[in-house]
Protein backbone atom coordinates (compact mmCIF):
# COMPACT_ATOMS: atom_id res chain seq x y z
CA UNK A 1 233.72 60.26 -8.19
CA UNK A 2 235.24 63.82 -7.87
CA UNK A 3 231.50 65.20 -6.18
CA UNK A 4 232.02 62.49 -4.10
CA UNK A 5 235.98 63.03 -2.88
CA UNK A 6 234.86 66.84 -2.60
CA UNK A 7 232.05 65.92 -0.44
CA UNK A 8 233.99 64.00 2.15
CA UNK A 9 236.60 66.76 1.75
CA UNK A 10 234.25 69.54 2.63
CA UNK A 11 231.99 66.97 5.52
CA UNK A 12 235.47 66.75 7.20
CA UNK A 13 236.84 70.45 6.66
CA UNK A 14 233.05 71.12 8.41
CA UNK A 15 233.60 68.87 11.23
CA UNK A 16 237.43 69.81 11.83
CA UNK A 17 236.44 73.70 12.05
CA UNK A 18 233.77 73.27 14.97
CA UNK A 19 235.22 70.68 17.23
CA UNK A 20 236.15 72.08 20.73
CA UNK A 21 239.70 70.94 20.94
CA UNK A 22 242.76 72.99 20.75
CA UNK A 23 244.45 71.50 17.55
CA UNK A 24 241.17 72.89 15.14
CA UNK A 25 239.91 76.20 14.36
CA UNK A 26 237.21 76.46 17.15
CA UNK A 27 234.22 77.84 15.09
CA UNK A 28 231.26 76.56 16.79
CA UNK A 29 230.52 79.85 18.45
CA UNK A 30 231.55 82.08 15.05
CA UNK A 31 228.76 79.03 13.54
CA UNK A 32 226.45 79.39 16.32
CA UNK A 33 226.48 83.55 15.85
CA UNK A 34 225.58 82.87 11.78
CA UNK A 35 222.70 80.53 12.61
CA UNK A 36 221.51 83.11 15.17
CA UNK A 37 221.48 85.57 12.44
CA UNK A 38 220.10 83.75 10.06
CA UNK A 39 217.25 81.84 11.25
CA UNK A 40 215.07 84.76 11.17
CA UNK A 41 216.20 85.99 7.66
CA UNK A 42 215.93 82.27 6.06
CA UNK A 43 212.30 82.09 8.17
CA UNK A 44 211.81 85.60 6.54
CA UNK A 45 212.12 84.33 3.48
CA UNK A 46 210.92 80.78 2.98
CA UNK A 47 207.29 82.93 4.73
CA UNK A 48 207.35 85.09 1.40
CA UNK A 49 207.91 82.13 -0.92
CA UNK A 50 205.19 80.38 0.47
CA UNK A 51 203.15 83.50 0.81
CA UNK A 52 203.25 84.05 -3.16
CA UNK A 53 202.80 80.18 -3.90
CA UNK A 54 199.34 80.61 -1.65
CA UNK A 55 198.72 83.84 -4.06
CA UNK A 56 199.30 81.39 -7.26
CA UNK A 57 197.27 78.67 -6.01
CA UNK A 58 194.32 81.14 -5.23
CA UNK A 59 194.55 82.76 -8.67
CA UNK A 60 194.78 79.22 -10.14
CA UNK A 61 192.11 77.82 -8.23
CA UNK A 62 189.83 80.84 -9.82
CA UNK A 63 191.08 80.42 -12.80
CA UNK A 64 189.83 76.79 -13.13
CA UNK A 65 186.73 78.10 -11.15
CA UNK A 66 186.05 80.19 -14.04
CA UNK A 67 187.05 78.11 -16.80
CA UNK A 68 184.69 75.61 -15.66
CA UNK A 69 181.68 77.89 -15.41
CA UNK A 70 182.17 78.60 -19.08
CA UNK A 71 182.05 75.38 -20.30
CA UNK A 72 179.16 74.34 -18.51
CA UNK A 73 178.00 77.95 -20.36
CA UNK A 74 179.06 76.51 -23.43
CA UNK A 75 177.36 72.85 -23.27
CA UNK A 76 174.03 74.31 -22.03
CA UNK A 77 174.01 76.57 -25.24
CA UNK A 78 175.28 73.89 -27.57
CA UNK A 79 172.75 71.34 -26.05
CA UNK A 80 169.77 72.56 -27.57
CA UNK A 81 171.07 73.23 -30.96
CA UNK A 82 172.85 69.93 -31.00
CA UNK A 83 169.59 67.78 -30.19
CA UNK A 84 167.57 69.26 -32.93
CA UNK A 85 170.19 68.72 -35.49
CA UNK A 86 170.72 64.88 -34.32
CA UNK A 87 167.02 64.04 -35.48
């Protein structure tokens, strides 16, 4: 119940700062300037999270790649001791 009152609090602090008439605070061109700035540095980052979650996939990707190749390794040198001991 408190998130909640805080959240309606804070929706309507947001929407009393930016509105154009002379009673608020007049932000929207102080809000504006911050989401001119930081676009780029939020686009900036979110490009080098995903850049090292491509890097992690690849290595995983090999990973299994490799893991894979040895066990197929593994059953083709268990299969033909494990047919001769069956009979």
């Amino acid at each position: 119940m408190i998130a909640l009152l805080v959240g309606l609090v804070l929706l309507l602090f947001a929407v009393y700062s930016v509105l154009p008439v002379p009673w608020s605070m007049q932000w929207w061109p102080d809000v504006m300037a911050f989401l001119k700035g930081g676009i780029p540095v939020a686009a900036l980052l979110i490009g080098l999270i995903a850049l090292f979650v491509g890097f992690a996939d690849i290595k995983d990707k090999m990973e299994a790649k490799k893991e894979e190749r040895e066990a197929q390794e593994a059953e083709a040198a268990e299969a033909p001791g494990s047919a001769g001991s069956s009979t």
